[in-house]
PDB file of N, CA and C in Angstrom:
ATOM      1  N   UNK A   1      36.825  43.311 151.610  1.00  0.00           N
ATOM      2  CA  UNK A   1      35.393  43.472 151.454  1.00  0.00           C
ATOM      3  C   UNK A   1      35.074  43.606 149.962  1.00  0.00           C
ATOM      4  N   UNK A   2      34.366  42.561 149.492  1.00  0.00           N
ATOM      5  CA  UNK A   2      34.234  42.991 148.287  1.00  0.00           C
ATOM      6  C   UNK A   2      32.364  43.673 147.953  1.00  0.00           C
ATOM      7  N   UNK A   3      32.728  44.831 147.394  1.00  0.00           N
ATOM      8  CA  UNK A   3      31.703  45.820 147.148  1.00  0.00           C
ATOM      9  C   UNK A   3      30.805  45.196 145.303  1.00  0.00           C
ATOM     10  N   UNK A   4      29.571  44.413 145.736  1.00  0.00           N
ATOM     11  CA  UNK A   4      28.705  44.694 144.329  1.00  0.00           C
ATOM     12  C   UNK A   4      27.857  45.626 144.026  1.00  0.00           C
ATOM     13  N   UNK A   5      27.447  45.521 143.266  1.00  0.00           N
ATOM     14  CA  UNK A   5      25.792  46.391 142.687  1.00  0.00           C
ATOM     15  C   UNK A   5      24.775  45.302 143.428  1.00  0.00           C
ATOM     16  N   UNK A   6      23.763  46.653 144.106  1.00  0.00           N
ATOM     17  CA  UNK A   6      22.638  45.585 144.412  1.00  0.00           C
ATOM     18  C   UNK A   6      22.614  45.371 146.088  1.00  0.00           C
ATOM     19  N   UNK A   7      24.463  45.479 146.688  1.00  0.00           N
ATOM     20  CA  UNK A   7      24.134  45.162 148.381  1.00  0.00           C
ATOM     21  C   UNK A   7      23.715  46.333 149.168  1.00  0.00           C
ATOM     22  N   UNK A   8      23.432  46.078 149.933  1.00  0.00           N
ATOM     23  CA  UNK A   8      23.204  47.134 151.402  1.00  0.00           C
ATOM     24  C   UNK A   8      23.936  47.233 152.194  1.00  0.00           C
ATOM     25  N   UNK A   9      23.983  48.882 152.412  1.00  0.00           N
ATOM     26  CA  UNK A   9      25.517  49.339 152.831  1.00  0.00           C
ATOM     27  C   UNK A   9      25.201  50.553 154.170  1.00  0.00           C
ATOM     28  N   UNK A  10      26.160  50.588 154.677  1.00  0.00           N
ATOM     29  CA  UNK A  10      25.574  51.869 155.665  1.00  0.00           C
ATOM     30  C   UNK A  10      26.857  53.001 155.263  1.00  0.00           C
ATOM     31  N   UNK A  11      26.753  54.224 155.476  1.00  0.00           N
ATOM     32  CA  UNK A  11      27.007  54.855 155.078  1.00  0.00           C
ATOM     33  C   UNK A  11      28.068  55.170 156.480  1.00  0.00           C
ATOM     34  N   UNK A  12      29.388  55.358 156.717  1.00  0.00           N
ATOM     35  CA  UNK A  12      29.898  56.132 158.081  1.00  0.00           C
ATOM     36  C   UNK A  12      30.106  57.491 158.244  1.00  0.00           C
ATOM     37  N   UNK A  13      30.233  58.301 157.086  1.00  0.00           N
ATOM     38  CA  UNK A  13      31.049  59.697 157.120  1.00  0.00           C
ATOM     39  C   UNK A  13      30.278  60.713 156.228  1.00  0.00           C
ATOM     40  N   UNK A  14      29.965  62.043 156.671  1.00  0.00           N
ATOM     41  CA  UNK A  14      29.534  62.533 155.536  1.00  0.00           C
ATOM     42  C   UNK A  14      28.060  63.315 156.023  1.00  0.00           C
ATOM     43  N   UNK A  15      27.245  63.570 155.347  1.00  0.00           N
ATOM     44  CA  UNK A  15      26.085  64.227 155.607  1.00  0.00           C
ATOM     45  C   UNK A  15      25.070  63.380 155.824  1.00  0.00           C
ATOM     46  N   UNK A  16      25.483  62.077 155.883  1.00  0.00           N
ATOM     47  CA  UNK A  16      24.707  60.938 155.235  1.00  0.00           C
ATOM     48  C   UNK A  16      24.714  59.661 156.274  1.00  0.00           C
ATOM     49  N   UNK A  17      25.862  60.169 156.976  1.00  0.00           N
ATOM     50  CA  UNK A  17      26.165  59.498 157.984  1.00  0.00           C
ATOM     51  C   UNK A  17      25.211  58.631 158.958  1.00  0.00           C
ATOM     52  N   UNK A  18      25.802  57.255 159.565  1.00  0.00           N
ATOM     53  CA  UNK A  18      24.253  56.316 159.492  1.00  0.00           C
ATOM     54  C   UNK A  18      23.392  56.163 159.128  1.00  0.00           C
ATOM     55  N   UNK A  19      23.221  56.512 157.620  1.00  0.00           N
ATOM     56  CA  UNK A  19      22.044  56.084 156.625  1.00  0.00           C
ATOM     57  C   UNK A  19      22.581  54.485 156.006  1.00  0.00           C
ATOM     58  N   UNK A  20      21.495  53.833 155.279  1.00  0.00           N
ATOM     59  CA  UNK A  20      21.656  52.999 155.009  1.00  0.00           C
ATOM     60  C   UNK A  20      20.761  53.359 153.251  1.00  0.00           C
ATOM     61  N   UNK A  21      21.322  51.946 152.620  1.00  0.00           N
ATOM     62  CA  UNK A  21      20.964  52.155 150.887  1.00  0.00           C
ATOM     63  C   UNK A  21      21.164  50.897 150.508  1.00  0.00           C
ATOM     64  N   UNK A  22      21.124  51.060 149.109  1.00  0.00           N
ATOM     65  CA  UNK A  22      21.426  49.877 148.045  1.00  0.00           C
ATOM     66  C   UNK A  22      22.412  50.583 147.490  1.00  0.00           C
ATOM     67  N   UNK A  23      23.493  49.350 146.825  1.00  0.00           N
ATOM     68  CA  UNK A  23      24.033  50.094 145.489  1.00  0.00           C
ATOM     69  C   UNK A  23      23.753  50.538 144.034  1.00  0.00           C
ATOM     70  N   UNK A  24      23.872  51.316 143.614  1.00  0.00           N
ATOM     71  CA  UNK A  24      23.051  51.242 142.308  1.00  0.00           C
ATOM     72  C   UNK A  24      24.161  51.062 141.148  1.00  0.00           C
ATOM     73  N   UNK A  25      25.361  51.626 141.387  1.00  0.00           N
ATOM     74  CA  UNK A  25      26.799  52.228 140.386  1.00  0.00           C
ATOM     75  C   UNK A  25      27.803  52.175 141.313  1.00  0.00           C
ATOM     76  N   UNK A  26      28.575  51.350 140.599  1.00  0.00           N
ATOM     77  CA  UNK A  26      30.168  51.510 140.994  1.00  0.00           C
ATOM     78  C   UNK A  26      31.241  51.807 139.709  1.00  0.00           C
ATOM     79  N   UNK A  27      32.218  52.497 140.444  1.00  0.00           N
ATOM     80  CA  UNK A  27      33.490  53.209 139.804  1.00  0.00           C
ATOM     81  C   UNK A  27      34.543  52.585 139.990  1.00  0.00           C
ATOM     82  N   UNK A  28      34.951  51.286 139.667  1.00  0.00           N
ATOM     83  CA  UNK A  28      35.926  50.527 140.519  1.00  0.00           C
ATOM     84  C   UNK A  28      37.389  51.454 140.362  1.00  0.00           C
ATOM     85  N   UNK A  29      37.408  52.468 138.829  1.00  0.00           N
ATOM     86  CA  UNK A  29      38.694  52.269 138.613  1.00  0.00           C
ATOM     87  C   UNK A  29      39.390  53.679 139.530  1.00  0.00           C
ATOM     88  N   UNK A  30      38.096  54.426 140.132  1.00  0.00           N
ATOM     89  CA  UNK A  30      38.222  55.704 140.929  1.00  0.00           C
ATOM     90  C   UNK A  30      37.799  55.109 142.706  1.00  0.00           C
ATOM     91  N   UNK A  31      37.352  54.097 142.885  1.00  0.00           N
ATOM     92  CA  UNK A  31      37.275  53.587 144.447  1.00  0.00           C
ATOM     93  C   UNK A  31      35.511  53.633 144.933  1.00  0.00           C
ATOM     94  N   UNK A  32      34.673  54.031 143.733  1.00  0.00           N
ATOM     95  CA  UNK A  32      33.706  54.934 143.917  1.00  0.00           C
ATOM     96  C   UNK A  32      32.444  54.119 143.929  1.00  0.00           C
ATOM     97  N   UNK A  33      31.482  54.244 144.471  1.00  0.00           N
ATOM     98  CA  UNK A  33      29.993  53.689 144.654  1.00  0.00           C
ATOM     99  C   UNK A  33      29.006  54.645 144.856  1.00  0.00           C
ATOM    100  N   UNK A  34      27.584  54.367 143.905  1.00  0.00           N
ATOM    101  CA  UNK A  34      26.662  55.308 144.267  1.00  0.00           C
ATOM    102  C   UNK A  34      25.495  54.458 144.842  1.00  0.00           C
ATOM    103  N   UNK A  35      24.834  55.198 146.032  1.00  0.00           N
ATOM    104  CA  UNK A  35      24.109  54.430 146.650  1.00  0.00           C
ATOM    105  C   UNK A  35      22.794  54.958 146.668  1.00  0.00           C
ATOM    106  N   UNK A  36      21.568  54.101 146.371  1.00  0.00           N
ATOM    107  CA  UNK A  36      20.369  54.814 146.002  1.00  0.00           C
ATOM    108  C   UNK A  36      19.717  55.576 147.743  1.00  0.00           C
ATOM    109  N   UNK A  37      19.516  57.148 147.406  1.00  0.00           N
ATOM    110  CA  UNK A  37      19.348  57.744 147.987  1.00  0.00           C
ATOM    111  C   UNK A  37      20.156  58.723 148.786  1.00  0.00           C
ATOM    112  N   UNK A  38      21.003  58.312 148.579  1.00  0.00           N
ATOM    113  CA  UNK A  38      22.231  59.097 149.638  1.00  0.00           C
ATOM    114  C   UNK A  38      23.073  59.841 148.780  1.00  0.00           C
ATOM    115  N   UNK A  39      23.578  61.035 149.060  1.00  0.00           N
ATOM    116  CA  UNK A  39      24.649  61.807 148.561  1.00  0.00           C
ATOM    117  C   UNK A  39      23.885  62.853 147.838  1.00  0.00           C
ATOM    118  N   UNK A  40      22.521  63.096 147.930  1.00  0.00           N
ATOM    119  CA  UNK A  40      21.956  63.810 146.581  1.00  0.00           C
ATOM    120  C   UNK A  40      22.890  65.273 146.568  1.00  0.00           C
ATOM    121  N   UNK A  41      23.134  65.326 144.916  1.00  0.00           N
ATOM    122  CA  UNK A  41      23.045  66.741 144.328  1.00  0.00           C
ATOM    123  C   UNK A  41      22.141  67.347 143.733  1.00  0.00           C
ATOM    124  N   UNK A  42      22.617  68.646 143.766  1.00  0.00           N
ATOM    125  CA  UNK A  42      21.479  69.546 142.923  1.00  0.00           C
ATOM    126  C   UNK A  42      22.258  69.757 141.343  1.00  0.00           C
ATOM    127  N   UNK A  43      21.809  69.187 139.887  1.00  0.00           N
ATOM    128  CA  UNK A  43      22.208  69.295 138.889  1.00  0.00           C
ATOM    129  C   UNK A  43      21.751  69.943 137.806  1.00  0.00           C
ATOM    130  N   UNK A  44      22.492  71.328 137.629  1.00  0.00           N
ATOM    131  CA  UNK A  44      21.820  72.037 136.288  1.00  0.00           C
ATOM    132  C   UNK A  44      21.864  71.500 135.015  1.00  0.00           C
ATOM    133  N   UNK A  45      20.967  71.040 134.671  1.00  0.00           N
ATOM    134  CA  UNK A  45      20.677  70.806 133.060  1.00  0.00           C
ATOM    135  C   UNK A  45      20.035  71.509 131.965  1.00  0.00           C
ATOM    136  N   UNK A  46      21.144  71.185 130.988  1.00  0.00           N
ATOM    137  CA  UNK A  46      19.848  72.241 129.776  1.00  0.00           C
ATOM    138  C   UNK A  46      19.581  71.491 129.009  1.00  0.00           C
ATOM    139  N   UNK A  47      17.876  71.971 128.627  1.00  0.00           N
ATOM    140  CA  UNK A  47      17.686  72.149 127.771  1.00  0.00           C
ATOM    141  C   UNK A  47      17.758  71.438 126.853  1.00  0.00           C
ATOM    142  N   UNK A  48      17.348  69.833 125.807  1.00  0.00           N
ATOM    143  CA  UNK A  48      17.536  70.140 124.444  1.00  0.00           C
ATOM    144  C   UNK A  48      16.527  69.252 123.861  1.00  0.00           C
ATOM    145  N   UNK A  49      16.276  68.449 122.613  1.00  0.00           N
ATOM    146  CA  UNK A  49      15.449  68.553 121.811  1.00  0.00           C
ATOM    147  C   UNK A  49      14.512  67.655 122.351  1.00  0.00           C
ATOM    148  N   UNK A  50      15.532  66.207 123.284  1.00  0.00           N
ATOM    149  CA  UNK A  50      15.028  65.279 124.054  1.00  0.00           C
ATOM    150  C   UNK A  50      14.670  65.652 125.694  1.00  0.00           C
ATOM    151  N   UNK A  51      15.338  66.381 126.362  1.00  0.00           N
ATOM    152  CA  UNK A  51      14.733  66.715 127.417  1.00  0.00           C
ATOM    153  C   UNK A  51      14.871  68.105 127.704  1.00  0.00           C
ATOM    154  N   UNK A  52      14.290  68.009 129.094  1.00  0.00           N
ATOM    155  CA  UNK A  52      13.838  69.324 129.315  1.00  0.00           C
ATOM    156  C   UNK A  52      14.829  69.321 130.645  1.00  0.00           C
ATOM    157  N   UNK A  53      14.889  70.882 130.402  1.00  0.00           N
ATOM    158  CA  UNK A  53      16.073  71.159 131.643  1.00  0.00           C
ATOM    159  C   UNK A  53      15.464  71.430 132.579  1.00  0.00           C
ATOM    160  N   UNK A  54      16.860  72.257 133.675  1.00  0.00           N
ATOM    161  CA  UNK A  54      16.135  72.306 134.986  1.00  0.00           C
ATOM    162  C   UNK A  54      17.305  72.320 135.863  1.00  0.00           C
ATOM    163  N   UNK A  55      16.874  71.787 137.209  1.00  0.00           N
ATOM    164  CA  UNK A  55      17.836  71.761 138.334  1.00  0.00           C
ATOM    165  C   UNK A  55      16.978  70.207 138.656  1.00  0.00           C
ATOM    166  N   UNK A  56      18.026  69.496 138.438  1.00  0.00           N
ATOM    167  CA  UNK A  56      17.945  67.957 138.703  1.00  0.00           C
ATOM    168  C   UNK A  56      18.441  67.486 139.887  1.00  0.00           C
ATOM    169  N   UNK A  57      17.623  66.834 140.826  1.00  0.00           N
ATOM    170  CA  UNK A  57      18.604  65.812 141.974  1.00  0.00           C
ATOM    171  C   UNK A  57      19.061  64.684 141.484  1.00  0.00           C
ATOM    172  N   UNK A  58      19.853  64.196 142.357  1.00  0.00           N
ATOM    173  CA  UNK A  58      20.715  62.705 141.751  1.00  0.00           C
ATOM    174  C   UNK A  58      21.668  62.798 142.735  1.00  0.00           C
ATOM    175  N   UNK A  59      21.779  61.297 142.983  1.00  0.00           N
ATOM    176  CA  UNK A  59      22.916  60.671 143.773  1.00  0.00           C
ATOM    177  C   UNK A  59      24.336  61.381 142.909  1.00  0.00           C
ATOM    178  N   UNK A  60      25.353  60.919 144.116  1.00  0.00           N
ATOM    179  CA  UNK A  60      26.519  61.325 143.519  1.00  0.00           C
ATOM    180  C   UNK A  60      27.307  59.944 144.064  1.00  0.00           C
ATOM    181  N   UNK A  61      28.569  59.847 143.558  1.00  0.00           N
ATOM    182  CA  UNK A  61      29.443  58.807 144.165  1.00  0.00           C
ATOM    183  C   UNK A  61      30.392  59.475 145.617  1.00  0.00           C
ATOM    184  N   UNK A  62      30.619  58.266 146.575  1.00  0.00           N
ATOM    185  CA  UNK A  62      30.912  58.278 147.591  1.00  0.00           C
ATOM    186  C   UNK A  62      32.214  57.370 147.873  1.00  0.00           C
ATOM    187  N   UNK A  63      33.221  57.328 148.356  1.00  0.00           N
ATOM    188  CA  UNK A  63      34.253  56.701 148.376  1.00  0.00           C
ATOM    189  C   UNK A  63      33.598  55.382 149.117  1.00  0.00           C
ATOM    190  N   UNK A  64      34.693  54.330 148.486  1.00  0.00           N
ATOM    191  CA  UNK A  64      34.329  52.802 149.015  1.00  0.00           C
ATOM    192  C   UNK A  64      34.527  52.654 150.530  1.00  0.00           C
ATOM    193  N   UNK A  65      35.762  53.604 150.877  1.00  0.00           N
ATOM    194  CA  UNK A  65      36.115  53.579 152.467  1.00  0.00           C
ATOM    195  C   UNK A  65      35.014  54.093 153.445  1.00  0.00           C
ATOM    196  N   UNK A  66      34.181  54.928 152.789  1.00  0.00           N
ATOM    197  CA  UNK A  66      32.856  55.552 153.689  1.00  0.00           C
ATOM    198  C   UNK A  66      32.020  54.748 153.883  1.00  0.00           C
ATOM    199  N   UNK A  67      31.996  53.562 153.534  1.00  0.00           N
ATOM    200  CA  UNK A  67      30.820  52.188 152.768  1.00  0.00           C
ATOM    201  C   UNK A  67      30.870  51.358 154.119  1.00  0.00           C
ATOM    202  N   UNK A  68      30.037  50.640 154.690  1.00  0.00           N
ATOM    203  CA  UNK A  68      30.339  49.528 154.874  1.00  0.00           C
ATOM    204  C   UNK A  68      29.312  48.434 154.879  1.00  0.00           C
ATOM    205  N   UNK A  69      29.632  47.425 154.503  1.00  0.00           N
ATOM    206  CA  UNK A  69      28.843  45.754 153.918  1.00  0.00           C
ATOM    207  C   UNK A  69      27.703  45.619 155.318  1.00  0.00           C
ATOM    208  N   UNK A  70      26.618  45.603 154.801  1.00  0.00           N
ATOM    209  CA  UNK A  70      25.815  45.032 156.094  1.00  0.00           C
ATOM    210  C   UNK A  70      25.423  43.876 155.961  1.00  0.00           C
ATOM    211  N   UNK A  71      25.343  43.085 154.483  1.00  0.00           N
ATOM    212  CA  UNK A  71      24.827  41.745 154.397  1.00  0.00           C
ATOM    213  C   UNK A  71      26.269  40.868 154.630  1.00  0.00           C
ATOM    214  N   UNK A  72      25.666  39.755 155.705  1.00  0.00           N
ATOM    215  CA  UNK A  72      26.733  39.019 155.740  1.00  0.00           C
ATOM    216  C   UNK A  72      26.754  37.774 154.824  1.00  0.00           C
ATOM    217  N   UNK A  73      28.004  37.342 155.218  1.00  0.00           N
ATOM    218  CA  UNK A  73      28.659  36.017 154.120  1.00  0.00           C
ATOM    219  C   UNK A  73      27.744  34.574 154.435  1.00  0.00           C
ATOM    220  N   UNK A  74      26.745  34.033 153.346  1.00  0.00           N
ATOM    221  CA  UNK A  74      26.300  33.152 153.470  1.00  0.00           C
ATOM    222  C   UNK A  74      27.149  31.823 153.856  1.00  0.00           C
ATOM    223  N   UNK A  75      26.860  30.992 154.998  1.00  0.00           N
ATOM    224  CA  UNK A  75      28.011  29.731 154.973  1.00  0.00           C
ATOM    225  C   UNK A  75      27.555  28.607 153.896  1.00  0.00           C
ATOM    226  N   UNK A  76      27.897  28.081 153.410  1.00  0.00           N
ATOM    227  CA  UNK A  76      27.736  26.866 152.672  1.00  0.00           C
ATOM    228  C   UNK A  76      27.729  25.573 153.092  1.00  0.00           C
ATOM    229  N   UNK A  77      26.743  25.140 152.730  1.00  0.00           N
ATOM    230  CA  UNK A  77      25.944  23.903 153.886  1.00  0.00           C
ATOM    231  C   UNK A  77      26.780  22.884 153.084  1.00  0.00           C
ATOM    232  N   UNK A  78      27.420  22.044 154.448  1.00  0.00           N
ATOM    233  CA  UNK A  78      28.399  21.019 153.882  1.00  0.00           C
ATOM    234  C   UNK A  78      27.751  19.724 153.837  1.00  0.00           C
ATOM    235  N   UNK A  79      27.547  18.918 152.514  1.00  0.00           N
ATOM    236  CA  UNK A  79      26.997  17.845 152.408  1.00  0.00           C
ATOM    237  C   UNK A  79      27.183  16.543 153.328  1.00  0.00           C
ATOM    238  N   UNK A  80      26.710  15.945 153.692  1.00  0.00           N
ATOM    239  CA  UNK A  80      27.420  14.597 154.067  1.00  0.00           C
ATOM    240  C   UNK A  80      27.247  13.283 153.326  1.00  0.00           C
TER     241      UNK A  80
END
């Protein structure tokens, strides 16, 4: 299965479980994909000259094995 940025995926395992998303970020060299909407954390930030802190949400990454492809494989129209 090959995993891009951009497909739609359903989610199997997790808190998240039968949700569906886009990809937004992948981690190829850790197995990892982040999918818009799913996985949120809660992230403390501080503070500095450019932003302003807080407790931030944000996706997190999710293993590729939890993933699976919902768009299927276009066939390629054979000329004659």
């Amino acid at each position: 299965m090959m995993i891009k940025k951009g497909l739609k995926v359903r989610i199997l395992t997790g808190k998240d479980k039968k949700k569906e998303g886009e990809i937004i970020e992948i981690d190829r060299k850790n197995h990892r994909a982040k999918v818009k909407g799913i996985n949120i954390i809660k992230k403390h930030v501080k503070t500095t000259k450019e932003k302003k802190g807080g407790i931030v949400s944000k996706e997190n990454f999710i293993h590729l094995s939890n993933l699976k492809n919902l768009e299927t494989k276009k066939q390629k129209e054979v000329k004659k």
